[in-house]
PDB file of N, CA and C in Angstrom:
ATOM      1  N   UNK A   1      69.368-122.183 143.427  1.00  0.00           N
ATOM      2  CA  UNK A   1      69.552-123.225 144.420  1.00  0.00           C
ATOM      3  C   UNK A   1      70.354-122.660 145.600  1.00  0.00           C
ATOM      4  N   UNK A   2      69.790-123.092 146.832  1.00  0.00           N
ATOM      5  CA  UNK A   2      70.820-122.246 147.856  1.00  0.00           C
ATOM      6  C   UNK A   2      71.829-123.160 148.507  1.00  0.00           C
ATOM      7  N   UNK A   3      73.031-122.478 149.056  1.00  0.00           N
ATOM      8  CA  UNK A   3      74.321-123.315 149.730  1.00  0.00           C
ATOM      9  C   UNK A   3      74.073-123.725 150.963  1.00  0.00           C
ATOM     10  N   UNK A   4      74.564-125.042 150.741  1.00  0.00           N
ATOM     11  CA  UNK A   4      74.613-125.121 152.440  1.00  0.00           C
ATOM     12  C   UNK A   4      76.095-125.202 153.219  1.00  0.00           C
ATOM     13  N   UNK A   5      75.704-124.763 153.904  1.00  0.00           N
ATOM     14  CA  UNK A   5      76.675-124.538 155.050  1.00  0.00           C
ATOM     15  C   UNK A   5      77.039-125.079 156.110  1.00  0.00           C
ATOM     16  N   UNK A   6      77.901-125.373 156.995  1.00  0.00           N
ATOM     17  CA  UNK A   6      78.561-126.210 158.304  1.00  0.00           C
ATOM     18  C   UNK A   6      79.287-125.017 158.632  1.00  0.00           C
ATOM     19  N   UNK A   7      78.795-124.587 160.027  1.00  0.00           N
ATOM     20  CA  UNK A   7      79.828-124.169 160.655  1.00  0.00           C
ATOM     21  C   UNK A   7      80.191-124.412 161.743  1.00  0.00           C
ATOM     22  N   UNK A   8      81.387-125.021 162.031  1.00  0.00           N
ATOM     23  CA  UNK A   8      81.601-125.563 163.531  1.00  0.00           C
ATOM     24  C   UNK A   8      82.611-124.621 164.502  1.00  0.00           C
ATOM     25  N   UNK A   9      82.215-124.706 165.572  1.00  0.00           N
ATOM     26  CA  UNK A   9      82.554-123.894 166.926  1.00  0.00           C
ATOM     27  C   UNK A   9      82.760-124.795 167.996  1.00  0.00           C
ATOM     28  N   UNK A  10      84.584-125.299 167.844  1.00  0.00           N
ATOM     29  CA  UNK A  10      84.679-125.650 168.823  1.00  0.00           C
ATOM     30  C   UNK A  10      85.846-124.744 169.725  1.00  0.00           C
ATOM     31  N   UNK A  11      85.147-124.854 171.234  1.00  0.00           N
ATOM     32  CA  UNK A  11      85.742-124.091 172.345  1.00  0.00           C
ATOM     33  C   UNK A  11      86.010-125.285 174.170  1.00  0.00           C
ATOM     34  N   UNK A  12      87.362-125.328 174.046  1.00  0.00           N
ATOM     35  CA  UNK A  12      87.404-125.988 175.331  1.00  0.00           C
ATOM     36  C   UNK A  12      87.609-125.047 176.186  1.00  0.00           C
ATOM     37  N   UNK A  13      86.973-124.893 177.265  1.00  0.00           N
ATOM     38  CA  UNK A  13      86.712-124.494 178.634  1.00  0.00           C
ATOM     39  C   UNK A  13      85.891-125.018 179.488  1.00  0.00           C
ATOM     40  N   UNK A  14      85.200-123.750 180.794  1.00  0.00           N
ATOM     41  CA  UNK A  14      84.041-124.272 181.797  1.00  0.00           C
ATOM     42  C   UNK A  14      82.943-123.496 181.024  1.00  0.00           C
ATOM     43  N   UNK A  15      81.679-123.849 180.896  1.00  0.00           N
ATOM     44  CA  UNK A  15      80.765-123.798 180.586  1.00  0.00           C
ATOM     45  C   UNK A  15      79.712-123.690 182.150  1.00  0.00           C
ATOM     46  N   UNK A  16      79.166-122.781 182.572  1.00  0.00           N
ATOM     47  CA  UNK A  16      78.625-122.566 183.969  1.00  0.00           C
ATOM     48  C   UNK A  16      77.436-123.843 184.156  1.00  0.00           C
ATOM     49  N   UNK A  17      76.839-123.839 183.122  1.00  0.00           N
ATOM     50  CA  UNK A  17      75.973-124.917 183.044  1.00  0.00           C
ATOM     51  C   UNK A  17      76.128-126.308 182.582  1.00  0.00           C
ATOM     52  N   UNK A  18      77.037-126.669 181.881  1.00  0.00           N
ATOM     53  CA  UNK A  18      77.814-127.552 181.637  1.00  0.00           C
ATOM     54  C   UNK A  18      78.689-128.146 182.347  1.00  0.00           C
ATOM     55  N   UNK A  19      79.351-127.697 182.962  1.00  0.00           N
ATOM     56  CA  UNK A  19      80.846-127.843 183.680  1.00  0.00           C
ATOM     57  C   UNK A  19      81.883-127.656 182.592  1.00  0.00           C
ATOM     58  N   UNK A  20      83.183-128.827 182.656  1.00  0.00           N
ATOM     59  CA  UNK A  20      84.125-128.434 181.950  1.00  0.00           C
ATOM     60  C   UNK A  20      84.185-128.916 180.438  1.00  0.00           C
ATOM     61  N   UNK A  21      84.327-128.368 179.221  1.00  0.00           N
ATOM     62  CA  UNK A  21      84.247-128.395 178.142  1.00  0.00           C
ATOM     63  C   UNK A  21      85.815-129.076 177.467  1.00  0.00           C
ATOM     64  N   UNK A  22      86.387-130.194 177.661  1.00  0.00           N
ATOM     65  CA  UNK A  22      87.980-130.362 177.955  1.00  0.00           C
ATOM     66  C   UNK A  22      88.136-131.182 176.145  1.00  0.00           C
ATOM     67  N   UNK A  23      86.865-131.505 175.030  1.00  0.00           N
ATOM     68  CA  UNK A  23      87.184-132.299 174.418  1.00  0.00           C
ATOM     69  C   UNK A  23      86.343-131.774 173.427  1.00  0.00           C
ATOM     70  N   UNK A  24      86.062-130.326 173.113  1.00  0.00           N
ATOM     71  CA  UNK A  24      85.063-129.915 171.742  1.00  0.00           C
ATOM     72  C   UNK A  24      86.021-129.430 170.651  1.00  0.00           C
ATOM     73  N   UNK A  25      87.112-128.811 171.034  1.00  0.00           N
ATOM     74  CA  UNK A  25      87.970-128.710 169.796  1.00  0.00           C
ATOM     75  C   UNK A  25      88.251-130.251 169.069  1.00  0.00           C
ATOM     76  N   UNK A  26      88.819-130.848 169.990  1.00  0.00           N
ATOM     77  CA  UNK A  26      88.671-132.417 169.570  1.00  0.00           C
ATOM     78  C   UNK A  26      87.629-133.007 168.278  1.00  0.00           C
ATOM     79  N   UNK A  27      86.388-132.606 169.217  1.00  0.00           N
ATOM     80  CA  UNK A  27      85.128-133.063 168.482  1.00  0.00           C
ATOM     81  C   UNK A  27      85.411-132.628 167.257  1.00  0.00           C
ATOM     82  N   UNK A  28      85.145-130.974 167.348  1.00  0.00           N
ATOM     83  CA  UNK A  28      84.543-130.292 166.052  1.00  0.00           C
ATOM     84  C   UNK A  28      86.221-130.587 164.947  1.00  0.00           C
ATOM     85  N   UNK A  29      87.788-131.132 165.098  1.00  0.00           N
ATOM     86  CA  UNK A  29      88.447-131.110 164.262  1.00  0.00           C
ATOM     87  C   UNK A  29      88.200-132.381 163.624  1.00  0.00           C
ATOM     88  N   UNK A  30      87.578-133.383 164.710  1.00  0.00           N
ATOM     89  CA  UNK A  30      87.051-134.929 163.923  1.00  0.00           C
ATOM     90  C   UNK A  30      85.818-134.820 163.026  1.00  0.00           C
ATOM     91  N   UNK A  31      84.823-134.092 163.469  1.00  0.00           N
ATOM     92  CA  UNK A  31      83.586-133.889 162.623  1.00  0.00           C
ATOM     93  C   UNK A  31      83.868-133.011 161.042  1.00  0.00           C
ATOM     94  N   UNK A  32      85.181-131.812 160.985  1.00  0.00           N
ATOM     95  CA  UNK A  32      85.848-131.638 160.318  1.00  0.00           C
ATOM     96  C   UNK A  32      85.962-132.309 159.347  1.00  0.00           C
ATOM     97  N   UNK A  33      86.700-133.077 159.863  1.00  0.00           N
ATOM     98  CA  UNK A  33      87.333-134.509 158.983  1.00  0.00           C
ATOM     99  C   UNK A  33      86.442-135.480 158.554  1.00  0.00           C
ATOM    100  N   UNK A  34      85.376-135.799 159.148  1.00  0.00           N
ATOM    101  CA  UNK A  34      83.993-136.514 158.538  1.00  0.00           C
ATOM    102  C   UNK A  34      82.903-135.467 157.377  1.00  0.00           C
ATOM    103  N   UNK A  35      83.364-134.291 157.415  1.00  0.00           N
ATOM    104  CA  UNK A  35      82.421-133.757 156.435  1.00  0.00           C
ATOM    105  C   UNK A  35      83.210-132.895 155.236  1.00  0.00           C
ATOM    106  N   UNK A  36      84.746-133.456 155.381  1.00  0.00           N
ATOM    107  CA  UNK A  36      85.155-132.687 154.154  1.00  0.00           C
ATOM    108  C   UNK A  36      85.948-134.363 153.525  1.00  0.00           C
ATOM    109  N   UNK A  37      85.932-135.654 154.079  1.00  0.00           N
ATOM    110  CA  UNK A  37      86.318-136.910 153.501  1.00  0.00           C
ATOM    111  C   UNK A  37      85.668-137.865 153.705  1.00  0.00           C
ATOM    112  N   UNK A  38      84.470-138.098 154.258  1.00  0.00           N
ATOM    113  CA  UNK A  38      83.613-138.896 154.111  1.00  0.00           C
ATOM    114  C   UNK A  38      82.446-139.152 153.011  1.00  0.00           C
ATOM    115  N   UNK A  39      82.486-140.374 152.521  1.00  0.00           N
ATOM    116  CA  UNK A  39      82.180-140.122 151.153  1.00  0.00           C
ATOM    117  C   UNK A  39      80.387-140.182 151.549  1.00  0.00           C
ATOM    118  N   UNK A  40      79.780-140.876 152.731  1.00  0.00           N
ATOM    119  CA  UNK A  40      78.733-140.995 153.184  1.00  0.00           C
ATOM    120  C   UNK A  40      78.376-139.651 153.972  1.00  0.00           C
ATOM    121  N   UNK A  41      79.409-138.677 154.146  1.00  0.00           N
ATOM    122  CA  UNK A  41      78.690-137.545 154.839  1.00  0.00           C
ATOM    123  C   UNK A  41      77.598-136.768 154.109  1.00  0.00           C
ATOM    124  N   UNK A  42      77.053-135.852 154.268  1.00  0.00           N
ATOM    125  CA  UNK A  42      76.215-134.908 153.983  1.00  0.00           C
ATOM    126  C   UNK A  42      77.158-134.257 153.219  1.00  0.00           C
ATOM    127  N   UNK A  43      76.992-133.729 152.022  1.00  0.00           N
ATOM    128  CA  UNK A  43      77.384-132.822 151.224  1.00  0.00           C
ATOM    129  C   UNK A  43      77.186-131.001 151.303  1.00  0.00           C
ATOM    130  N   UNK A  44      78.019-130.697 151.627  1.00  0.00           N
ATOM    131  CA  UNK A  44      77.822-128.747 151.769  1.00  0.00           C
ATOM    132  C   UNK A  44      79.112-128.080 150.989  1.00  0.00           C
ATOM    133  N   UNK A  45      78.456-126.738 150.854  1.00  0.00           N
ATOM    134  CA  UNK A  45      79.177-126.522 149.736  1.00  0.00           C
ATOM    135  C   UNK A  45      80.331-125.270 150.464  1.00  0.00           C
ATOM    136  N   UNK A  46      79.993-125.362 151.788  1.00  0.00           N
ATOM    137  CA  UNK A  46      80.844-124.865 152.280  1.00  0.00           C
ATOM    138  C   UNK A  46      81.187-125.224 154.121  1.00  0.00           C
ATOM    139  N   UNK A  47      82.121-125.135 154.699  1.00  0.00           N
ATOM    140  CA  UNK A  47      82.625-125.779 156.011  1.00  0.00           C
ATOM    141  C   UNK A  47      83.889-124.627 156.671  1.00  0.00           C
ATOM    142  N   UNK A  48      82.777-123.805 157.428  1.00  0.00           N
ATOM    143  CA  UNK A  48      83.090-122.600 158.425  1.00  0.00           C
ATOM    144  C   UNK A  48      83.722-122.982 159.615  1.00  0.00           C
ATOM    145  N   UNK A  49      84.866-122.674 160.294  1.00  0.00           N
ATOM    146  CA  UNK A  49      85.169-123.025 161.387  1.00  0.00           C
ATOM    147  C   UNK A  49      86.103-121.634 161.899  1.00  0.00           C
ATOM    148  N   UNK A  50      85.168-120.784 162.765  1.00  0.00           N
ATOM    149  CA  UNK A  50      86.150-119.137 162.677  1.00  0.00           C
ATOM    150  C   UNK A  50      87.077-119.521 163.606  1.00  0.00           C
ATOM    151  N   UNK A  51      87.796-118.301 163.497  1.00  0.00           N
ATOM    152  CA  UNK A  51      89.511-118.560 164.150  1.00  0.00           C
ATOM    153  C   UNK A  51      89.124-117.582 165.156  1.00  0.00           C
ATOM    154  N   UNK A  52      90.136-118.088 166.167  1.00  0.00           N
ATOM    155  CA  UNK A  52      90.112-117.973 167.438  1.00  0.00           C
ATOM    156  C   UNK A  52      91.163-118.097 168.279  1.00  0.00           C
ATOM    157  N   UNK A  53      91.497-118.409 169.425  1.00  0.00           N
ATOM    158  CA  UNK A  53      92.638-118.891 170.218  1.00  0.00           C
ATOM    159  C   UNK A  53      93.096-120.582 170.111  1.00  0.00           C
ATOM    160  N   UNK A  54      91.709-121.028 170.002  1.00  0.00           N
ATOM    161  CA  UNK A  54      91.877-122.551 170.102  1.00  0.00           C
ATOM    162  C   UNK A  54      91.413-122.840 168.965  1.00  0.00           C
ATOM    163  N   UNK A  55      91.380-122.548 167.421  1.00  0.00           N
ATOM    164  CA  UNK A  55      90.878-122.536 166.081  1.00  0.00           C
ATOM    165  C   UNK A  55      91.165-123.914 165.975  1.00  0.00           C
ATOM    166  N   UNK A  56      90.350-124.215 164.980  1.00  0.00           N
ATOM    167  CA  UNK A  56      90.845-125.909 164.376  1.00  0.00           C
ATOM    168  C   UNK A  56      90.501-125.922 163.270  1.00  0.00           C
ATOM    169  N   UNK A  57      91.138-126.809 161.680  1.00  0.00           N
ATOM    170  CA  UNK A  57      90.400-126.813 160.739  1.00  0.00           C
ATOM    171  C   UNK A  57      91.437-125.969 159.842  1.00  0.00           C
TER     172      UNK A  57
END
């Protein structure tokens, strides 16, 4: 049977095509929190979030 996986990447900055990125660490530490205590989330058997300057998780 194979694992599944989440890995989230959040990065606040400018994004050239985007503009400014001021609220994804935000995101990805709430989505965090919805997929390692939500009893209705999706189940994975593992939840990646690499470290960085602005790491979360």
């Amino acid at each position: 049977m194979s694992e599944r996986w989440a890995i989230l990447i959040g990065i606040n900055g400018d994004h050239p095509g985007l503009g400014p990125l001021a609220h994804s660490t935000n995101d990805c530490q709430r989505l965090i929190e919805v997929l390692t205590t939500d009893v209705d989330a999706p189940e994975f058997d593992h939840v990646l979030v690499p470290a960085g300057d602005e790491a979360v998780g």
